[in-house]
N, C-alpha and C. Protein backbone atom coordinates (compact mmCIF):
# COMPACT_ATOMS: atom_id res chain seq x y z
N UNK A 1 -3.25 35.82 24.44
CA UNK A 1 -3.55 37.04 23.69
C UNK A 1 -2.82 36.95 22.35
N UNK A 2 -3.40 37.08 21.26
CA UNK A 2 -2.95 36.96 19.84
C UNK A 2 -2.18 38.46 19.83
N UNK A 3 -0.99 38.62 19.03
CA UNK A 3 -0.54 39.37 18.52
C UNK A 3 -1.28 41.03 17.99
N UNK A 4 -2.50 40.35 16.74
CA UNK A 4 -3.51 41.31 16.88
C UNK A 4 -4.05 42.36 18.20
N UNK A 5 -4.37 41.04 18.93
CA UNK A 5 -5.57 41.77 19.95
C UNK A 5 -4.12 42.73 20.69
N UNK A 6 -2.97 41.72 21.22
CA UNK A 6 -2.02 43.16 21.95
C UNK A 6 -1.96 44.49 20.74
N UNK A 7 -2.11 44.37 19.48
CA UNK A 7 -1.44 45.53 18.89
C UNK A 7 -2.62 46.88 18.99
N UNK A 8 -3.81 46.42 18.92
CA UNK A 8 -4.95 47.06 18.80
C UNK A 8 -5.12 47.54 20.07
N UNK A 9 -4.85 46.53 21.19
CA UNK A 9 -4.90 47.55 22.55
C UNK A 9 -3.75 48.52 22.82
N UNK A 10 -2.71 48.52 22.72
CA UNK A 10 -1.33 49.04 22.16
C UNK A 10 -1.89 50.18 21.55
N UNK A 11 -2.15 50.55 20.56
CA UNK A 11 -2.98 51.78 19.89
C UNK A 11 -3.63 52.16 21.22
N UNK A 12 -4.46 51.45 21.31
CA UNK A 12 -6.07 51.98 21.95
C UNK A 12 -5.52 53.12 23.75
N UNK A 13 -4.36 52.26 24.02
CA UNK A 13 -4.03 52.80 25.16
C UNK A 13 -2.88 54.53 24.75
N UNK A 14 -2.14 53.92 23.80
CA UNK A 14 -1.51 54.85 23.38
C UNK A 14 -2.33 56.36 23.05
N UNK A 15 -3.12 56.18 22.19
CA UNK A 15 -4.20 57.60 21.65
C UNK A 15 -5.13 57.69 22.98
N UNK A 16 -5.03 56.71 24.15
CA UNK A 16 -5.96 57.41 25.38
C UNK A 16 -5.25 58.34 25.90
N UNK A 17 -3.64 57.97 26.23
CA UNK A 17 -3.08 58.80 27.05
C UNK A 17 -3.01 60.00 26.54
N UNK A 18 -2.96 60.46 24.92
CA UNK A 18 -3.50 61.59 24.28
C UNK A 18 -4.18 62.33 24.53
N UNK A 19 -5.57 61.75 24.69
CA UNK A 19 -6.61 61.81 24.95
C UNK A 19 -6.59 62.46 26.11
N UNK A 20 -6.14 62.05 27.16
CA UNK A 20 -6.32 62.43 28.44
C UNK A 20 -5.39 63.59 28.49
N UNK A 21 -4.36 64.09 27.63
CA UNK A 21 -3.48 65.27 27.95
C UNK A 21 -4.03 66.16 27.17
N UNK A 22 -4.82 66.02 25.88
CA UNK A 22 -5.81 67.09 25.35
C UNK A 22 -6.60 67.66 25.93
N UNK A 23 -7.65 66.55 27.14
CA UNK A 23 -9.29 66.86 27.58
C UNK A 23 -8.36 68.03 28.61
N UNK A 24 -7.17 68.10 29.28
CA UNK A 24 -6.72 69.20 30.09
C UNK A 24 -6.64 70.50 29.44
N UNK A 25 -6.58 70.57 28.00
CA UNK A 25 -6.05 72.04 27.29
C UNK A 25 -7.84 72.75 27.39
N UNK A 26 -7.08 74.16 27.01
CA UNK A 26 -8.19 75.00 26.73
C UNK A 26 -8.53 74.81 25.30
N UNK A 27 -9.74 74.80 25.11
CA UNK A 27 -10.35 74.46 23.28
C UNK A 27 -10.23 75.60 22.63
N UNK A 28 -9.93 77.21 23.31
CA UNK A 28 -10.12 78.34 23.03
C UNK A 28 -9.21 79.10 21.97
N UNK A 29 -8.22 77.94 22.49
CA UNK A 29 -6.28 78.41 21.24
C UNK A 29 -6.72 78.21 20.10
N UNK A 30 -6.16 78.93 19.26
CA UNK A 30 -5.84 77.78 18.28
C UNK A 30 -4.82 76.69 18.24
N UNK A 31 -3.87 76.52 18.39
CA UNK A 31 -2.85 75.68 18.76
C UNK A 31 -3.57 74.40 19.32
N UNK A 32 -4.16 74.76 20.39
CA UNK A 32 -4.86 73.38 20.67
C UNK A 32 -6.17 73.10 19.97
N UNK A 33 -6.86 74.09 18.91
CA UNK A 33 -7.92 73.08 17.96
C UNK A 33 -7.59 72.35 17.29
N UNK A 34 -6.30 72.97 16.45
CA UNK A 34 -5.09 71.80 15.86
C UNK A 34 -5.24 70.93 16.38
N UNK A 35 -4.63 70.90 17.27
CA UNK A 35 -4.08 69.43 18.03
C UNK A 35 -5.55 68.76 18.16
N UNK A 36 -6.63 69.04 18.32
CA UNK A 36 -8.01 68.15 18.73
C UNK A 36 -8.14 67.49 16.94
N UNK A 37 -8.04 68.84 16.27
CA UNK A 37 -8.63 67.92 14.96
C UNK A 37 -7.65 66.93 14.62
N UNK A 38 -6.51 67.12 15.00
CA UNK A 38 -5.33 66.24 14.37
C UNK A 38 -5.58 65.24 15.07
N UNK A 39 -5.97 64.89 16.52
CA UNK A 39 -6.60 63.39 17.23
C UNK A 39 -7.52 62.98 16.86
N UNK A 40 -8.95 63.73 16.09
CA UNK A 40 -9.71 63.33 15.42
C UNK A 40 -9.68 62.58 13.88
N UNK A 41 -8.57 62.92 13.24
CA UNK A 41 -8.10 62.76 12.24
C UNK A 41 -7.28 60.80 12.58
N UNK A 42 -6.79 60.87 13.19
CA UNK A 42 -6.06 59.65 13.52
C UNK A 42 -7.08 58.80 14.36
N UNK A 43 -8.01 59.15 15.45
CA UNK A 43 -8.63 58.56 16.29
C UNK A 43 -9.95 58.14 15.68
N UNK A 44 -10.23 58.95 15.18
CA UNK A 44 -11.90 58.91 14.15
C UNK A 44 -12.62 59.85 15.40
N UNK A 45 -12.43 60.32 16.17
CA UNK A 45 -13.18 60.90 17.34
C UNK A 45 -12.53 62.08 18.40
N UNK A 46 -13.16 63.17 18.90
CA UNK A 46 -12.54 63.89 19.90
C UNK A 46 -11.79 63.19 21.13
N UNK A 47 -11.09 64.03 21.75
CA UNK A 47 -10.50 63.11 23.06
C UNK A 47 -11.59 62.86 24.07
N UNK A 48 -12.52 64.00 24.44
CA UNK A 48 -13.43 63.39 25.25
C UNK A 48 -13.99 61.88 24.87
N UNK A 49 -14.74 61.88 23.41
CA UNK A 49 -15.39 60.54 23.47
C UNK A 49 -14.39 60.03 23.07
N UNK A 50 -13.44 59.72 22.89
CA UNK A 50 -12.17 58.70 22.85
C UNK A 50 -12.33 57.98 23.87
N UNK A 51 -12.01 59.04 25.18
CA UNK A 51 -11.53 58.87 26.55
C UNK A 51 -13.13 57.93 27.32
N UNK A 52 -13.76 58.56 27.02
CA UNK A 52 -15.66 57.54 27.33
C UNK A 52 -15.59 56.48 26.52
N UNK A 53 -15.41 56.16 25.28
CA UNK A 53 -15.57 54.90 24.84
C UNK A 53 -14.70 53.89 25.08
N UNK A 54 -13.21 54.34 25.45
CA UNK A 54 -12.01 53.02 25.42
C UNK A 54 -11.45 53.46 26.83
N UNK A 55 -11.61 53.68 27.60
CA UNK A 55 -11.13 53.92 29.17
C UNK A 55 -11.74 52.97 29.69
N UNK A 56 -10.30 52.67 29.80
CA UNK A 56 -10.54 50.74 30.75
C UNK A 56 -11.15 49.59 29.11
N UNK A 57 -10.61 49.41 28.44
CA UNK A 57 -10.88 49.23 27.24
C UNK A 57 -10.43 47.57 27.45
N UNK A 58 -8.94 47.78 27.75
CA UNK A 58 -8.59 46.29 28.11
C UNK A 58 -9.33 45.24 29.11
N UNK A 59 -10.07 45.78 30.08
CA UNK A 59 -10.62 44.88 31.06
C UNK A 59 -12.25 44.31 30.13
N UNK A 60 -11.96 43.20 30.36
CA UNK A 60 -13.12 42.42 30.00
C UNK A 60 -13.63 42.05 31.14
């Protein structure tokens, strides 16, 4: 595994576990729309499709 590929999965796992402690909040706060746009802002995407596109990301 090149350096690259660990750093990019490194991210990828890091903003899942995000991901996965957001998809638990209520969307209804404000406090937590913050927090969704601010993962969108860094992620390029909500936590749900975060969590659908790179869950289990590492297994080839």
């Amino acid at each position: 595994m090149t350096p690259e590929r660990y750093y990019k999965l490194r991210k990828h796992h890091a903003l899942l576990e995000e991901a996965k402690k957001l998809d638990k909040l209520n969307a209804d706060k404000t406090e937590n729309i913050k927090r969704f746009i601010a993962f969108k802002q860094e992620a390029g995407m909500m936590p749900k499709e975060y969590i659908e596109e790179y869950d289990n990301c590492w297994k080839d």
